[in-house]
N, C-alpha and C. Protein backbone atom coordinates (compact mmCIF):
# COMPACT_ATOMS: atom_id res chain seq x y z
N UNK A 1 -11.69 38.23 -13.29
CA UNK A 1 -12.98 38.87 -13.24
C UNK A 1 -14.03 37.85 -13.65
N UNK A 2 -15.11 37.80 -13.08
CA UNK A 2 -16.29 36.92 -12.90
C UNK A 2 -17.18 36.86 -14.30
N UNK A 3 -17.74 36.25 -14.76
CA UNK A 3 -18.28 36.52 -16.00
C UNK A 3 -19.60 36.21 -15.48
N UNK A 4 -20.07 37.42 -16.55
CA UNK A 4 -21.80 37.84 -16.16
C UNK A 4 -22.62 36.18 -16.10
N UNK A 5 -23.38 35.77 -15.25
CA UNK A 5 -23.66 34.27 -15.67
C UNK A 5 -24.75 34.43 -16.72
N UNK A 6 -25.04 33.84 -17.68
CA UNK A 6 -26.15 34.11 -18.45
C UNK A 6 -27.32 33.66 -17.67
N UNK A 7 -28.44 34.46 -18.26
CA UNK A 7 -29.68 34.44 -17.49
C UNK A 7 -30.78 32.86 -17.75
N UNK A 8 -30.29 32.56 -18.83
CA UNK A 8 -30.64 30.89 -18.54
C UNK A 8 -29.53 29.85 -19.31
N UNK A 9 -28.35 30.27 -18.53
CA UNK A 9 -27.22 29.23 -18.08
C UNK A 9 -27.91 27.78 -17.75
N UNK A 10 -29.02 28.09 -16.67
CA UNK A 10 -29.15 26.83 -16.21
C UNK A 10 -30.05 25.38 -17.66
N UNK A 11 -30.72 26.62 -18.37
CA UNK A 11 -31.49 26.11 -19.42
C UNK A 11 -30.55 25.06 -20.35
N UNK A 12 -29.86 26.50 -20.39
CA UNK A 12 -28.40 25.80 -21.21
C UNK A 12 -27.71 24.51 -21.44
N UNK A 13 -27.14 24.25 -19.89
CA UNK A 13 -26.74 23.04 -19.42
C UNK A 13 -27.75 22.10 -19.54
N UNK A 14 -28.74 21.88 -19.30
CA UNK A 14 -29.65 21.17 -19.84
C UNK A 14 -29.57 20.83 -21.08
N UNK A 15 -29.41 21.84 -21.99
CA UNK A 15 -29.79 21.47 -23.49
C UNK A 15 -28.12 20.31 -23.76
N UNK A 16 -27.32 21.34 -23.60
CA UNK A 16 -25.76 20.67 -23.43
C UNK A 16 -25.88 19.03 -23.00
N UNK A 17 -26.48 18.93 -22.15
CA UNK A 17 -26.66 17.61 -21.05
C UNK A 17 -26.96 16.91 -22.29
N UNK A 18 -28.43 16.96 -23.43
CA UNK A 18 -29.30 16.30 -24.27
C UNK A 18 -28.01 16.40 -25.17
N UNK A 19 -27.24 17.30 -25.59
CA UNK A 19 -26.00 16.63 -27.03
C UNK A 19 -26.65 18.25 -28.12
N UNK A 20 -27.27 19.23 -27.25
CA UNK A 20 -27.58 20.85 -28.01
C UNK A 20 -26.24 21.08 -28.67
N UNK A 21 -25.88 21.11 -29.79
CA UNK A 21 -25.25 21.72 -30.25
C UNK A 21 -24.92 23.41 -30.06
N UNK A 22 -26.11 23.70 -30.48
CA UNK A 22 -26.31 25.50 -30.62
C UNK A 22 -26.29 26.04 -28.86
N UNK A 23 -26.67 25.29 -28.06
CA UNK A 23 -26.27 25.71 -26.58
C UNK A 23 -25.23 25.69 -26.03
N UNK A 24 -24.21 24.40 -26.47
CA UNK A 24 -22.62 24.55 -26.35
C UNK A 24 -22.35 25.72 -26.74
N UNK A 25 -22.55 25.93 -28.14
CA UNK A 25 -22.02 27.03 -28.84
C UNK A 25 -21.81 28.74 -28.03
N UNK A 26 -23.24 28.57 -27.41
CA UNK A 26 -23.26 29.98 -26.60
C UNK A 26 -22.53 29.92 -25.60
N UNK A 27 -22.44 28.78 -24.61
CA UNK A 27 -21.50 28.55 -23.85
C UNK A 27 -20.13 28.60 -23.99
N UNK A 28 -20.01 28.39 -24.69
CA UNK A 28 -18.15 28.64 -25.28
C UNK A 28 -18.50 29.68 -25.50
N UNK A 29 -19.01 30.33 -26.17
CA UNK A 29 -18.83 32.19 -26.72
C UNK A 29 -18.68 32.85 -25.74
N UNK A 30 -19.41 32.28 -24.07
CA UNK A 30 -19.63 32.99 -23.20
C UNK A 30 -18.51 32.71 -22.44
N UNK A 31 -17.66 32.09 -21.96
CA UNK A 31 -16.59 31.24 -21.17
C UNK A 31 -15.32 31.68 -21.95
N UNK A 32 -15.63 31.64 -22.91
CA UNK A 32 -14.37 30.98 -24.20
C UNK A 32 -12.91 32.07 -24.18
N UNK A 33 -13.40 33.30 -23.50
CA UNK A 33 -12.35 34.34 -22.89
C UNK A 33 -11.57 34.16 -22.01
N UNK A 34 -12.49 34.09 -21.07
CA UNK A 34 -12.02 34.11 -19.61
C UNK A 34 -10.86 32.28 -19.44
N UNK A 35 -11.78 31.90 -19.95
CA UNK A 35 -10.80 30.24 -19.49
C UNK A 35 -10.06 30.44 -20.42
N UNK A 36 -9.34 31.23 -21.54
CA UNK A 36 -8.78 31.11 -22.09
C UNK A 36 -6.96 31.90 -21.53
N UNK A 37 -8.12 33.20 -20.81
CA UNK A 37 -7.18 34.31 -20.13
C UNK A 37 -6.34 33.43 -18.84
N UNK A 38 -7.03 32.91 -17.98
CA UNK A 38 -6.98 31.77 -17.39
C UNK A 38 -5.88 30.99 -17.29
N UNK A 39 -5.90 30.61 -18.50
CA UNK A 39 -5.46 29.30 -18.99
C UNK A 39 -3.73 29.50 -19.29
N UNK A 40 -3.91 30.83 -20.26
CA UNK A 40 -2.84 31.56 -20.11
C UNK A 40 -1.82 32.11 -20.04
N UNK A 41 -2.74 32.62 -18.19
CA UNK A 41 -1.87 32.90 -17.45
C UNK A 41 -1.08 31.64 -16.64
N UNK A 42 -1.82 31.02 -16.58
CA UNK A 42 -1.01 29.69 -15.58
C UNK A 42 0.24 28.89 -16.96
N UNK A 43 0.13 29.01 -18.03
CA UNK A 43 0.89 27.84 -18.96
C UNK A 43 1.83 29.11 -19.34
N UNK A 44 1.82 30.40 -19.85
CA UNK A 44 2.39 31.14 -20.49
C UNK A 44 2.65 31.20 -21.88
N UNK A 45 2.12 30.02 -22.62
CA UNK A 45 2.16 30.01 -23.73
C UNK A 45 0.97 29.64 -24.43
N UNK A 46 0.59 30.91 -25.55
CA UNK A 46 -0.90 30.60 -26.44
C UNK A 46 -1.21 29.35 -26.61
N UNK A 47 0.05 28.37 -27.67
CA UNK A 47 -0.33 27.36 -27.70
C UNK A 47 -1.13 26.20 -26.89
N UNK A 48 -0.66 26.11 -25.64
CA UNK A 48 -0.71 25.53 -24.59
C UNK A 48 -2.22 26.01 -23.71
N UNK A 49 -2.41 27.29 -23.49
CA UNK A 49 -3.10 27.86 -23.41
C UNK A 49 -4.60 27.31 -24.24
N UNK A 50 -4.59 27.25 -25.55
CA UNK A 50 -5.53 27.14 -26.54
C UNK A 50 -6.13 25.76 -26.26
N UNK A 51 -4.62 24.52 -26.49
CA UNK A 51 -4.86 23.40 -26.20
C UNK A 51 -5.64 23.16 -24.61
N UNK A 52 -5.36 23.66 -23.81
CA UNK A 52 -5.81 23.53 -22.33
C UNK A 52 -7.91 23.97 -22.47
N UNK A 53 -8.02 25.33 -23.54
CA UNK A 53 -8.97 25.65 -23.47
C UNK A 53 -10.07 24.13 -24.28
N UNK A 54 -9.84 23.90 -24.91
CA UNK A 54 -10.10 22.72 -25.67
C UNK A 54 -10.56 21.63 -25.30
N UNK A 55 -9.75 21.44 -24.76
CA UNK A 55 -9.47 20.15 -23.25
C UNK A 55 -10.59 20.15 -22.62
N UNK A 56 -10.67 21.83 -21.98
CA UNK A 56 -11.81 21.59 -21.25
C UNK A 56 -12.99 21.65 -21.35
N UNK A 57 -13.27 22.54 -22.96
CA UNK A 57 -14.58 22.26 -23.06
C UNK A 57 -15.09 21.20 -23.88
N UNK A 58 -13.99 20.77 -23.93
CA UNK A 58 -14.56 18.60 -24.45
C UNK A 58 -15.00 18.47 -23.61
N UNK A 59 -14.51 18.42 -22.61
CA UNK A 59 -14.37 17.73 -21.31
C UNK A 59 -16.45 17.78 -20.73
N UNK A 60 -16.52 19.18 -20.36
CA UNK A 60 -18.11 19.91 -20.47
C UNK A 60 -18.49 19.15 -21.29
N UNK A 61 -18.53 19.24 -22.74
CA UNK A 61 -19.39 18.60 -23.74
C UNK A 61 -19.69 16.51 -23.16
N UNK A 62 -19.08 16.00 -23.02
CA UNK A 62 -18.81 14.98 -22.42
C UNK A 62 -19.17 15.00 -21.24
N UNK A 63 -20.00 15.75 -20.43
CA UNK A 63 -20.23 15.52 -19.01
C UNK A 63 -21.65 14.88 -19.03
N UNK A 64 -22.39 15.29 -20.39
CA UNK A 64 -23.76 14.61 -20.44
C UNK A 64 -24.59 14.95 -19.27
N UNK A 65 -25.63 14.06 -19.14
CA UNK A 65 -26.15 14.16 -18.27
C UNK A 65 -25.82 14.53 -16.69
N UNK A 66 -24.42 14.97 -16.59
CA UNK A 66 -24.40 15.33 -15.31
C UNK A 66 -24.59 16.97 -15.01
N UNK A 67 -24.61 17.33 -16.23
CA UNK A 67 -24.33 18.95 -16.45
C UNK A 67 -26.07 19.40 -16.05
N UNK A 68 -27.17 18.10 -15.69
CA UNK A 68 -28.06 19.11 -14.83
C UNK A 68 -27.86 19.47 -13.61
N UNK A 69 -26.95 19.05 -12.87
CA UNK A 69 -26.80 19.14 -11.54
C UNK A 69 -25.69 19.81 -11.62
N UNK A 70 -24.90 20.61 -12.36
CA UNK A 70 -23.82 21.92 -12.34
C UNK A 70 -24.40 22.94 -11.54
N UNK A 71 -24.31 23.59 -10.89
CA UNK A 71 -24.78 25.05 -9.68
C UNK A 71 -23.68 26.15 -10.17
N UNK A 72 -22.32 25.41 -10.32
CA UNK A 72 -21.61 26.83 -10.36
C UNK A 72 -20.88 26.62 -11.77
N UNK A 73 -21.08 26.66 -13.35
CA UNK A 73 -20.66 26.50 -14.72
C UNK A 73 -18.93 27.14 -14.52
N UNK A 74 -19.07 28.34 -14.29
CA UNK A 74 -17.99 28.91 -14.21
C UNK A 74 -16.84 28.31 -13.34
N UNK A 75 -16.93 28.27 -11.97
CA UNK A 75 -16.14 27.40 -10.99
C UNK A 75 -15.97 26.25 -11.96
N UNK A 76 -17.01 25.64 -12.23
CA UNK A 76 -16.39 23.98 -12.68
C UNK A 76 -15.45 23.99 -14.09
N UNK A 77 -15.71 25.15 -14.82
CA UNK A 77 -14.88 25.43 -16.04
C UNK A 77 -13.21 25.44 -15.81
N UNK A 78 -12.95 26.70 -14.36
CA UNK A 78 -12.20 26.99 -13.88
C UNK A 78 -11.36 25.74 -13.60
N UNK A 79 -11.75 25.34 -12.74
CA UNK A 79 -11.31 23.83 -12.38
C UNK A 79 -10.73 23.15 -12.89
N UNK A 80 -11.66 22.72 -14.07
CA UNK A 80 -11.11 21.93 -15.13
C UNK A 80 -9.94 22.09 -15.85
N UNK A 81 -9.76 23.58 -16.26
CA UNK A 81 -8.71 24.46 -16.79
C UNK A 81 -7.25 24.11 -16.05
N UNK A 82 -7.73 24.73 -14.83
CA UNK A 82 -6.47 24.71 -13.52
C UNK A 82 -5.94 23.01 -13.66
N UNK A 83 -6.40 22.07 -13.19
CA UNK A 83 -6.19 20.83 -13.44
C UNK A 83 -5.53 20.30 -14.81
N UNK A 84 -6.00 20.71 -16.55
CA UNK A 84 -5.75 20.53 -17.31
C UNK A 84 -4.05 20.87 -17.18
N UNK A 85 -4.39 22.29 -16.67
CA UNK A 85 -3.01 23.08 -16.92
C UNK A 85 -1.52 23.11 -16.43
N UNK A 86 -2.04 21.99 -14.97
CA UNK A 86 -0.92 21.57 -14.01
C UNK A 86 -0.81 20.21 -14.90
N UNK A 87 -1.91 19.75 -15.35
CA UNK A 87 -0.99 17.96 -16.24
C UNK A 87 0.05 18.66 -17.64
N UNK A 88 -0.02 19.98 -18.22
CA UNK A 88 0.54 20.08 -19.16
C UNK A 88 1.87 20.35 -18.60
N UNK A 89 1.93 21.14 -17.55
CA UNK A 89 3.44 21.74 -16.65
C UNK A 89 3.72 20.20 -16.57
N UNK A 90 3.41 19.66 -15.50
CA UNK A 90 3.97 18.28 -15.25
C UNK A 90 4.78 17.72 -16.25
N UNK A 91 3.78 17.54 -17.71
CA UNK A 91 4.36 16.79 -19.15
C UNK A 91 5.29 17.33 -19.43
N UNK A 92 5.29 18.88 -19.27
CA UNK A 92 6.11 19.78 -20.02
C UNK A 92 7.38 19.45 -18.79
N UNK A 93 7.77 19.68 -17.90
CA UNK A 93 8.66 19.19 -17.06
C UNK A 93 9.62 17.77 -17.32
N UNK A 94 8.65 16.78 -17.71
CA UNK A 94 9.14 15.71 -17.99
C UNK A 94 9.63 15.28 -18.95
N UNK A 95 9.20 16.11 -19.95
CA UNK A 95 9.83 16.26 -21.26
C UNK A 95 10.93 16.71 -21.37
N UNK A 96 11.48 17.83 -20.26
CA UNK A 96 12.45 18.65 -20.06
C UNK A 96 13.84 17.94 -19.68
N UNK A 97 13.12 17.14 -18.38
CA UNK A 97 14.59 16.17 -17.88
C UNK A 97 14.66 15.31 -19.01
N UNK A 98 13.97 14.74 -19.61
CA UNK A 98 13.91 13.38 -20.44
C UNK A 98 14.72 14.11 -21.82
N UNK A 99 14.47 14.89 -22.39
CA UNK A 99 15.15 15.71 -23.39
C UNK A 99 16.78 15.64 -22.75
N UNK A 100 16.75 16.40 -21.66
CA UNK A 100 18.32 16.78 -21.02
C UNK A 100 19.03 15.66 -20.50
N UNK A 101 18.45 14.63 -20.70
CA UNK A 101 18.96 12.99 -20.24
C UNK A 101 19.40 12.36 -21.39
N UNK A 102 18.70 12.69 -22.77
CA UNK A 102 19.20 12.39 -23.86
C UNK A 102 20.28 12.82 -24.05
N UNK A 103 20.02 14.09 -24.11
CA UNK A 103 21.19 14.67 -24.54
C UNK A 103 22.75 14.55 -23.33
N UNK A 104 22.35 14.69 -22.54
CA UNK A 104 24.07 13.89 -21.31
C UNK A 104 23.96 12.54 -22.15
N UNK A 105 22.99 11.90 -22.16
CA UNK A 105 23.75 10.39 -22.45
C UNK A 105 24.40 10.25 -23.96
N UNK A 106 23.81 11.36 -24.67
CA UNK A 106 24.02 11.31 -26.53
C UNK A 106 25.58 11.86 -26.45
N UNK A 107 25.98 12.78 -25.33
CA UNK A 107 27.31 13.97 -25.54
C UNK A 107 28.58 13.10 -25.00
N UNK A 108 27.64 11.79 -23.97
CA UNK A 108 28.88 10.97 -23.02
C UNK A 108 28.94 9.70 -24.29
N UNK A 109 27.86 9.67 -25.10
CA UNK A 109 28.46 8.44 -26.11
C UNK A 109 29.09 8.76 -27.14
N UNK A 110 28.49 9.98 -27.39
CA UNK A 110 29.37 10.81 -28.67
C UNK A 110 31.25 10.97 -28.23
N UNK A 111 31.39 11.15 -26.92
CA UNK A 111 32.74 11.50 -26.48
C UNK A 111 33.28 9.94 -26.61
N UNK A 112 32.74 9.19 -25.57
CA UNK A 112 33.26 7.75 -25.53
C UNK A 112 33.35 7.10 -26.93
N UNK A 113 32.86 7.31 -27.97
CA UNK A 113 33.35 7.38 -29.33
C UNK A 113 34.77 7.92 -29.78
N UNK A 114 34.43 9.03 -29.37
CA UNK A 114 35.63 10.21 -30.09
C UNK A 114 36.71 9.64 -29.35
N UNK A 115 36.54 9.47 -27.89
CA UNK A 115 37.63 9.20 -27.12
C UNK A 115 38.24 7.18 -27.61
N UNK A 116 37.49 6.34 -27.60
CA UNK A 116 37.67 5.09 -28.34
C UNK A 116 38.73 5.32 -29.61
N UNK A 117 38.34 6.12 -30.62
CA UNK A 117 38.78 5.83 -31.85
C UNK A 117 40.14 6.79 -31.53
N UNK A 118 40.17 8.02 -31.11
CA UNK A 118 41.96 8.56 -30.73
C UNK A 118 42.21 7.57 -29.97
N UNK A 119 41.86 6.78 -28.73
CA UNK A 119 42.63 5.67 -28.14
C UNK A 119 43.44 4.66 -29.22
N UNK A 120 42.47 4.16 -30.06
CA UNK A 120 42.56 3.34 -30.84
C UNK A 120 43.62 3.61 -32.25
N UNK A 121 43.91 5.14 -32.41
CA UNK A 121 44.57 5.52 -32.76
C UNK A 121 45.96 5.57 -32.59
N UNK A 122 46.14 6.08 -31.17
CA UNK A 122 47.23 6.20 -30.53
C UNK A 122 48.17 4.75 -30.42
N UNK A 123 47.03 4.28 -30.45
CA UNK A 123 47.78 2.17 -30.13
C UNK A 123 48.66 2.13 -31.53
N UNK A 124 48.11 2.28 -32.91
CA UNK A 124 48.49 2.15 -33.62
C UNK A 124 49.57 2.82 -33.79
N UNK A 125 49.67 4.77 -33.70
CA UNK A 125 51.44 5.34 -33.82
C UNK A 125 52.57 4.67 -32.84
N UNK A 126 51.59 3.82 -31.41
CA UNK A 126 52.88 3.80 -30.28
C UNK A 126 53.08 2.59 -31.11
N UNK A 127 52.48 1.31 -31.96
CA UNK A 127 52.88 0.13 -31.99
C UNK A 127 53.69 0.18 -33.78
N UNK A 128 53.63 0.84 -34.29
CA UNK A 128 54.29 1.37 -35.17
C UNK A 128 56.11 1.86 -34.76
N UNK A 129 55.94 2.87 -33.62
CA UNK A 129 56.91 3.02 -33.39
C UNK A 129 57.44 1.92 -32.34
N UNK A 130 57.01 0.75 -31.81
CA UNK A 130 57.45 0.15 -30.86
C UNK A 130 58.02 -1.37 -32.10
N UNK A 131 57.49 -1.52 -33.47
CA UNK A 131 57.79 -2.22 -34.48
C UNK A 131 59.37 -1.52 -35.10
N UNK A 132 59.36 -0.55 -35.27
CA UNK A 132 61.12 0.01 -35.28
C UNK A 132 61.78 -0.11 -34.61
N UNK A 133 61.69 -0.66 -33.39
CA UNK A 133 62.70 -0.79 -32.43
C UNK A 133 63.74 -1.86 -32.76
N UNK A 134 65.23 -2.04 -32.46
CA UNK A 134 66.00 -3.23 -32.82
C UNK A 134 64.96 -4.30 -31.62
N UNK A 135 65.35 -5.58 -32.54
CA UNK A 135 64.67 -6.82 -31.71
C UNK A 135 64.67 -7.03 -30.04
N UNK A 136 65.89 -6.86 -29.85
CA UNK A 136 66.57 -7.11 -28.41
C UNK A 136 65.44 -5.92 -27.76
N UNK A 137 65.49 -4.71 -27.50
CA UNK A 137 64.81 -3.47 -27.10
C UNK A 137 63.20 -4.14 -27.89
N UNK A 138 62.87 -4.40 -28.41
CA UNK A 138 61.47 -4.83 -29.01
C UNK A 138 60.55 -5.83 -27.55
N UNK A 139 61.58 -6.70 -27.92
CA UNK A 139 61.31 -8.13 -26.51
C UNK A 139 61.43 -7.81 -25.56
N UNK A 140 62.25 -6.65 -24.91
CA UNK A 140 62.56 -6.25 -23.37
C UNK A 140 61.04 -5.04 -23.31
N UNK A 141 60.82 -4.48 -24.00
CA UNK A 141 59.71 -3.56 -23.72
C UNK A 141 58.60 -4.18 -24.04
N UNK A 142 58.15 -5.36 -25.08
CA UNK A 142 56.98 -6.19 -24.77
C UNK A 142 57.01 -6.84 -23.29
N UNK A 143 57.87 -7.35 -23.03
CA UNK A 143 57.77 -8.45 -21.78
C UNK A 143 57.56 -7.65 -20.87
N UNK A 144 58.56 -6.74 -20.74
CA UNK A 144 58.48 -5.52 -19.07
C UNK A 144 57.34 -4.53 -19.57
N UNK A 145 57.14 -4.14 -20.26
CA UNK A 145 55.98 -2.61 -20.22
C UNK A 145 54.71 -3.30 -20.77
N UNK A 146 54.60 -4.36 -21.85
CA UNK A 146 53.01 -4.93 -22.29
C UNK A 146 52.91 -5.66 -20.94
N UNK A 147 53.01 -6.92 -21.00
CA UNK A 147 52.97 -8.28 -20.53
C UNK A 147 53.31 -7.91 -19.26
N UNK A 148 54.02 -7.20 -18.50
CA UNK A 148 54.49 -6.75 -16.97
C UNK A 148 55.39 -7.40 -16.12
N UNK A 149 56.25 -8.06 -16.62
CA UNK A 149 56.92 -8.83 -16.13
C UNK A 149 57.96 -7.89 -15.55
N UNK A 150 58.71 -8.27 -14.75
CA UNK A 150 60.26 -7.74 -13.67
C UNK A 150 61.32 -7.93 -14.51
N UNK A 151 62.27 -6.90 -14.60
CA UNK A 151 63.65 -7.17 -15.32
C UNK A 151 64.07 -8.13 -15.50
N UNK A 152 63.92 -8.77 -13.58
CA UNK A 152 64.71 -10.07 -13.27
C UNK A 152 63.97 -11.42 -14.01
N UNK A 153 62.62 -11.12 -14.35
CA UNK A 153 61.70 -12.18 -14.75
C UNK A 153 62.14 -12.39 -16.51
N UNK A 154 62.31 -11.09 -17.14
CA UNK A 154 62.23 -11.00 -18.10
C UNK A 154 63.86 -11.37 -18.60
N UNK A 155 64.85 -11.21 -17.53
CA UNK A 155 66.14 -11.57 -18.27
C UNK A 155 66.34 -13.03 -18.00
N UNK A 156 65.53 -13.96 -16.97
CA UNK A 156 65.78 -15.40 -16.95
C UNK A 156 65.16 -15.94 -18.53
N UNK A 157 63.76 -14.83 -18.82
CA UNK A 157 63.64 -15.42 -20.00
C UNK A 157 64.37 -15.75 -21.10
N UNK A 158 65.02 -13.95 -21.58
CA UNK A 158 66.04 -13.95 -22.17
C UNK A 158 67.20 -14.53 -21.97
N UNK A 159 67.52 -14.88 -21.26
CA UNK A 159 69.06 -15.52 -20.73
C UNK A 159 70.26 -14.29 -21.00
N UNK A 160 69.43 -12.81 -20.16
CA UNK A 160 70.71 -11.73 -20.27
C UNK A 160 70.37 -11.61 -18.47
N UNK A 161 71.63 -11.04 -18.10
CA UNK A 161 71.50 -10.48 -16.68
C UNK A 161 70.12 -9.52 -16.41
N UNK A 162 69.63 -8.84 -15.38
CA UNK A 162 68.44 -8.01 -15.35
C UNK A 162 69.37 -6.45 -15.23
N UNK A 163 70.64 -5.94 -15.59
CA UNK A 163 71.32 -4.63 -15.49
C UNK A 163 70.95 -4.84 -17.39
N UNK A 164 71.36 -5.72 -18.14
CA UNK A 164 71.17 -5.55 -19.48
C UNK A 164 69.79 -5.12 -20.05
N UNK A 165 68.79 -6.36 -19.40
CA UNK A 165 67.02 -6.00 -19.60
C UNK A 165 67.21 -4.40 -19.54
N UNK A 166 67.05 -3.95 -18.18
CA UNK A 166 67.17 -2.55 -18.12
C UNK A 166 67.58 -1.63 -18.72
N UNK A 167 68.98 -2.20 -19.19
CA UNK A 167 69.59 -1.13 -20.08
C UNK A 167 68.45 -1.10 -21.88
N UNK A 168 68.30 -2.36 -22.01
CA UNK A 168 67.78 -2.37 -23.24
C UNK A 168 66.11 -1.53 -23.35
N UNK A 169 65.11 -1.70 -22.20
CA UNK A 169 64.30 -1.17 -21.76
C UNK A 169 64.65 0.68 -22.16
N UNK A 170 66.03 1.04 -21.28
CA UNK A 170 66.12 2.70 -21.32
C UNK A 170 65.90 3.10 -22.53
N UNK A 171 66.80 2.13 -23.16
CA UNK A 171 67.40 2.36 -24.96
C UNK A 171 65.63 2.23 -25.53
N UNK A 172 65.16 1.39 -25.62
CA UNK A 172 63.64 1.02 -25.89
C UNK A 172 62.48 2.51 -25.62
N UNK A 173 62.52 2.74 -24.65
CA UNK A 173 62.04 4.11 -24.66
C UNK A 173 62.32 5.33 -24.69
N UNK A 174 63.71 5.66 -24.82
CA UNK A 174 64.50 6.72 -25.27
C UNK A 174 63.90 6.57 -26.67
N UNK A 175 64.08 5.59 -27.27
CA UNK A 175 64.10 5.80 -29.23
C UNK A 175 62.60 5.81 -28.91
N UNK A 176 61.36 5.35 -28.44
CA UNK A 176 59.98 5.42 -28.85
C UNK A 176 59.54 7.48 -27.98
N UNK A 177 60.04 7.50 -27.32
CA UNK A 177 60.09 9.24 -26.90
C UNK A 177 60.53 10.04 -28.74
N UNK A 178 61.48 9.54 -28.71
CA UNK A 178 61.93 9.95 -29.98
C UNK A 178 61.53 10.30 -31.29
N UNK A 179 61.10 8.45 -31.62
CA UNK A 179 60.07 8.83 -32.57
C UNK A 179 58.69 9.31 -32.78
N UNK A 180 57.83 9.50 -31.44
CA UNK A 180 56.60 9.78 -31.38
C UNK A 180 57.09 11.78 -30.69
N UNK A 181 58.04 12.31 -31.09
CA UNK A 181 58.22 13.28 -30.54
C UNK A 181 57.92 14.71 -31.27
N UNK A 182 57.28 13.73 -32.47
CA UNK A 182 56.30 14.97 -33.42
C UNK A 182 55.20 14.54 -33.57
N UNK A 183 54.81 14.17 -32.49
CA UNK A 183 53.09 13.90 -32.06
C UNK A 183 53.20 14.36 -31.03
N UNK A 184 53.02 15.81 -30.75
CA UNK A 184 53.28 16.28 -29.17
C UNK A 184 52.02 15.72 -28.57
N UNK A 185 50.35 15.85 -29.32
CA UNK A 185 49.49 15.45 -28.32
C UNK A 185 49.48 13.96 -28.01
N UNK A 186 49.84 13.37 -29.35
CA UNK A 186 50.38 11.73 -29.02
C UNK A 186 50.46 11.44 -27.50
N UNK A 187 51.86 12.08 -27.39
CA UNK A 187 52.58 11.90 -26.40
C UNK A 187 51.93 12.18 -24.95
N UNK A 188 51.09 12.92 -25.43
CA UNK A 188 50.12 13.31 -24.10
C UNK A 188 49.44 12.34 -23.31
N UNK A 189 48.50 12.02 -24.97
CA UNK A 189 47.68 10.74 -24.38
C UNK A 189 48.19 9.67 -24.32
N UNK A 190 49.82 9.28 -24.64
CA UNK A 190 49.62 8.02 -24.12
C UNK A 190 50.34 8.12 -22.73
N UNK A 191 50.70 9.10 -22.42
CA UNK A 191 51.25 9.24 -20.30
C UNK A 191 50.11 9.19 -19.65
N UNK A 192 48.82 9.89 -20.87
CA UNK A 192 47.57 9.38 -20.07
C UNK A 192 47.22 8.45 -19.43
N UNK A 193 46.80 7.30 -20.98
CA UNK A 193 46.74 6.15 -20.85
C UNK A 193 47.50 5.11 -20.43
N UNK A 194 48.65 6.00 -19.92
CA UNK A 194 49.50 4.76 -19.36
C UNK A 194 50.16 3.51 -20.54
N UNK A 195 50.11 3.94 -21.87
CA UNK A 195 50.71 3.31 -22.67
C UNK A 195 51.85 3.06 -23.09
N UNK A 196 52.50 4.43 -22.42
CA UNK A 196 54.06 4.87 -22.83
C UNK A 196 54.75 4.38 -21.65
């Protein structure tokens, strides 16, 4: 709804134009609803709303000398408002992804943490239990399962046939199944990780 224009609005702006204090004043008393209702309605929130109203009648106060050549006070109030109120959506938008970007990147470093230190964990129960092993089964499951070497590679090292490597290998992870077999989730993550 249109607000009554005051009957010397135009006086007004003039005085406004010179730095009138007491003519702003009526001007906001007179506006100070409507751009507020305005204001609003487009942001949905008082705060925002209040701040937007603010905005714009700095904005007026600061027009100086151009405010003799205003024709329509109201329209240009409007304006100002509408404009103010799409840069706060915008901010407010960008704040939104930028917030929700923190937070994916804070939840994927927080995990890649959590997930690091049980990795880092797990190394330690499998190499614990891979330190109990008899020697022979110790050297056949470093060489073939760390280091990656072939039975056949690993028994020229040793100087045993590659049916023995193997056999010592079975024996080697039969007993580490064994002892890590009251760490059920242990055991999980390291078929995960491909450690076991």
């Amino acid at each position: 709804m249109p607000v009554k224009p005051l009957h010397n609005e135009t006086e007004l702006l003039s005085k406004v134009a010179t730095g009138d204090q007491r003519a702003f004043r009526i001007l906001y008393e007179a506006y100070y609803t409507k751009i507020y209702a305005f204001s609003l309605h487009l942001l949905k929130s008082e705060l925002l709303a209040e701040e937007s109203v603010q905005e714009t009648f700095l904005k007026l106060w600061k027009q100086g000398p151009e405010l003799n050549g205003l024709l329509n006070l109201e329209s240009f109030l409007v304006t100002i408002t509408r404009n103010r109120a799409l840069d706060l959506l915008r901010r407010q938008k960008l704040e939104v992804k930028a917030n929700l970007k923190r937070r994916i990147d804070w939840t994927e470093a927080d995990n890649e943490t959590e997930e690091s230190i049980i990795l880092n964990d797990t190394r330690k129960v499998l190499q614990q239990a891979i330190d109990q092993l008899p020697p022979q089964q110790k050297l056949v499951y470093q060489l073939c399962y760390q280091d990656g070497l072939k039975y056949e590679e690993a028994a020229a090292q040793m100087n045993l046939s590659a049916l023995t490597v193997q056999s010592y290998m079975k024996l080697a992870l039969r007993s580490l199944r064994k002892n890590l077999r009251h760490y059920s989730d242990l055991a999980a993550l390291l078929i995960i990780f491909k450690l076991f």
